[in-house]
Protein backbone atom coordinates (compact mmCIF):
# COMPACT_ATOMS: atom_id res chain seq x y z
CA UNK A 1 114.35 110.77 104.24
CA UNK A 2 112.07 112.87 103.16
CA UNK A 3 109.94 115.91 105.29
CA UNK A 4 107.45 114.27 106.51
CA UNK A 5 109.34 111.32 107.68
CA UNK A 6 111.74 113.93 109.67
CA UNK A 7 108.80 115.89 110.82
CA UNK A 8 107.20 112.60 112.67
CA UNK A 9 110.52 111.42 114.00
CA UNK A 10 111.35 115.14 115.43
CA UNK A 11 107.11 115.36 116.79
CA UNK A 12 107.90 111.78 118.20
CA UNK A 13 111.21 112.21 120.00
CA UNK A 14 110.03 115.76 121.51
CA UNK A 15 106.85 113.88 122.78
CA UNK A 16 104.54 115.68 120.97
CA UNK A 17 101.16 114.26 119.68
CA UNK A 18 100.31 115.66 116.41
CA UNK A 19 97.45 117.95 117.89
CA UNK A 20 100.16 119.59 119.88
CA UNK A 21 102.62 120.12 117.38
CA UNK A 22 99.79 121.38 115.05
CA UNK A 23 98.65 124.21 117.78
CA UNK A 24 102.37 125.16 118.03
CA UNK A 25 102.83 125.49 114.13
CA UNK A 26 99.26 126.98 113.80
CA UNK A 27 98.23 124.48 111.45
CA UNK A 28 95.41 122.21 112.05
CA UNK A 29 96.02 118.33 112.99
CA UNK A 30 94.80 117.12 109.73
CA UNK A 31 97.96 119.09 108.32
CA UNK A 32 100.46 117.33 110.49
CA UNK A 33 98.72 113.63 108.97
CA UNK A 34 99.12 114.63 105.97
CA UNK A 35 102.65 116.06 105.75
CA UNK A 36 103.97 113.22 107.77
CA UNK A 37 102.28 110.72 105.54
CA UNK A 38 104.05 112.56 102.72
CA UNK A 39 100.52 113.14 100.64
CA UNK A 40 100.94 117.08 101.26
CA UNK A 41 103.59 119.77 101.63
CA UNK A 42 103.13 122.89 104.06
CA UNK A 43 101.78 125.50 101.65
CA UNK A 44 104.42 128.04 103.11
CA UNK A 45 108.02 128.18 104.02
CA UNK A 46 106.91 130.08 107.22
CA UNK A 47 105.91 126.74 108.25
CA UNK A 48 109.11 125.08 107.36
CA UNK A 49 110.82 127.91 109.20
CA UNK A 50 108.70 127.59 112.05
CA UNK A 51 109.46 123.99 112.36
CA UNK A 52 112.78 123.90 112.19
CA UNK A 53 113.30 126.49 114.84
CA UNK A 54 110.26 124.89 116.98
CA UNK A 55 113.26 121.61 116.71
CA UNK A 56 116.17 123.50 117.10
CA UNK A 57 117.20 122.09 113.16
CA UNK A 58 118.24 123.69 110.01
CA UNK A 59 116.36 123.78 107.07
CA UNK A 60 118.83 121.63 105.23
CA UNK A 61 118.00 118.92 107.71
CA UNK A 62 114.59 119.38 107.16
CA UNK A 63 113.94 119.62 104.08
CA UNK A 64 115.89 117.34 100.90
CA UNK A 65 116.49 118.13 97.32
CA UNK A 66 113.09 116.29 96.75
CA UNK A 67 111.25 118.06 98.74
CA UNK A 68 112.92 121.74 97.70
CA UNK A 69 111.93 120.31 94.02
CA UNK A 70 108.15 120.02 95.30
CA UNK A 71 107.70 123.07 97.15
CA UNK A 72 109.19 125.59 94.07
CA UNK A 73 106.81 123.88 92.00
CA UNK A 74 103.88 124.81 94.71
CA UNK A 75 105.31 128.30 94.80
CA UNK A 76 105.34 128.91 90.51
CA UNK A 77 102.43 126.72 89.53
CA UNK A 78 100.08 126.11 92.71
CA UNK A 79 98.25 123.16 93.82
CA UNK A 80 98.49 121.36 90.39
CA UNK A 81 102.33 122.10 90.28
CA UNK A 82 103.32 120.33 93.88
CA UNK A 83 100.86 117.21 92.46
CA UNK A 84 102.79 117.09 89.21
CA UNK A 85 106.56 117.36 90.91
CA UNK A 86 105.26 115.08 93.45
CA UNK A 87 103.67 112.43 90.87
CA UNK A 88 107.48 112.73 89.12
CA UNK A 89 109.29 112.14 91.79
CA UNK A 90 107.47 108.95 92.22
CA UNK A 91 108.00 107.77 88.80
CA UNK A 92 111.62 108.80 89.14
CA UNK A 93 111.72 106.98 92.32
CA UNK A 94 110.43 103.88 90.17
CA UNK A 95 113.09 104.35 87.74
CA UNK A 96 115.69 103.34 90.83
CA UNK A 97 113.98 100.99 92.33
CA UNK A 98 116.62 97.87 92.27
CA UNK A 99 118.59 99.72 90.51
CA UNK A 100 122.54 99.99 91.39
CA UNK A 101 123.31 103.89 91.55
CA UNK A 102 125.06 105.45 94.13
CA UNK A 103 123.60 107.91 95.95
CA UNK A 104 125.37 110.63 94.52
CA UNK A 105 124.22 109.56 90.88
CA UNK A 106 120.88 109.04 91.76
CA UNK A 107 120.89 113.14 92.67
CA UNK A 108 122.90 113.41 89.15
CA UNK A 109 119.84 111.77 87.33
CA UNK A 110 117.56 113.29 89.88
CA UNK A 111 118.71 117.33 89.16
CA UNK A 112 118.48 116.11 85.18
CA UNK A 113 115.26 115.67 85.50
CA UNK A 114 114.00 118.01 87.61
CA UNK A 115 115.94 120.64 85.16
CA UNK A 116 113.89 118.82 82.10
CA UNK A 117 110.82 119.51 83.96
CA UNK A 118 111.39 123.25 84.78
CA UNK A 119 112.68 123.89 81.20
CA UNK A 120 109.19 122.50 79.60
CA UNK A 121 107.17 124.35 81.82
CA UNK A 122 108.61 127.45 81.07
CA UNK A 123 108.02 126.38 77.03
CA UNK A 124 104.77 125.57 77.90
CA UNK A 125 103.64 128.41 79.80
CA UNK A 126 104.96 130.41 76.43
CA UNK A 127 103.11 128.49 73.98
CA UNK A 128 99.38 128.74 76.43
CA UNK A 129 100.59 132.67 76.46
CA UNK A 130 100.71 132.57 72.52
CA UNK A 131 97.52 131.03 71.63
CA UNK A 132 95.73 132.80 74.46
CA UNK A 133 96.66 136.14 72.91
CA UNK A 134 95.31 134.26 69.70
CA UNK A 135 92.24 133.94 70.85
């Protein structure tokens, strides 16, 4: 289950609409939609944190290996990054899909990747650095 799926269910068992859970994590409403329909992340921990105290849950809970995947790539590359981590997850997702992994090596495959990823975007960012300063 992934954050925004455990944000509705904890909004919905508190009886909360999302306009009230939005004034308590001083986001607006149109946050909560999208975070819950998994098309956005909270641009801050502080929001994670806030949450998971608001619910009396851990971050652990809160938040999967997915989702921790997403929100470092939000914190080193922006915008663009949590769309690309995002857009790979889904096309991981794709490679499982009927497939007959266990859970545990479906994380296995998962962490591969997600290394794979952070590993060409640090020899990426050193090649843009190179021809900038050729420039």
């Amino acid at each position: 289950m992934f954050f925004g799926e455990r944000l509705k269910k904890l909004r919905l068992d508190a009886g909360l609409s999302q306009a009230e859970l939005a004034r308590q994590l001083g986001v607006t409403r149109r946050s909560i939609i999208y975070y819950e329909s998994g098309k956005r992340y909270p641009k801050t921990r502080d929001i994670i944190t806030r949450t998971a105290t608001l619910f009396g849950v851990s971050l652990d809970y809160l938040i999967c290996d997915k989702d921790e995947f997403v929100l470092l790539a939000g914190e080193k590359y922006g915008d663009s990054g949590m769309r690309e981590a995002t857009e790979l997850i889904g096309e991981v997702g794709a490679l499982f899909a009927g497939g007959t992994l266990d859970d545990d090596d479906k994380d296995k495959v998962f962490k591969a990747i997600s290394d794979i990823y952070w590993e060409s975007k640090e020899i990426n960012k050193k090649y843009s650095v190179r021809s900038d300063n050729n420039k």
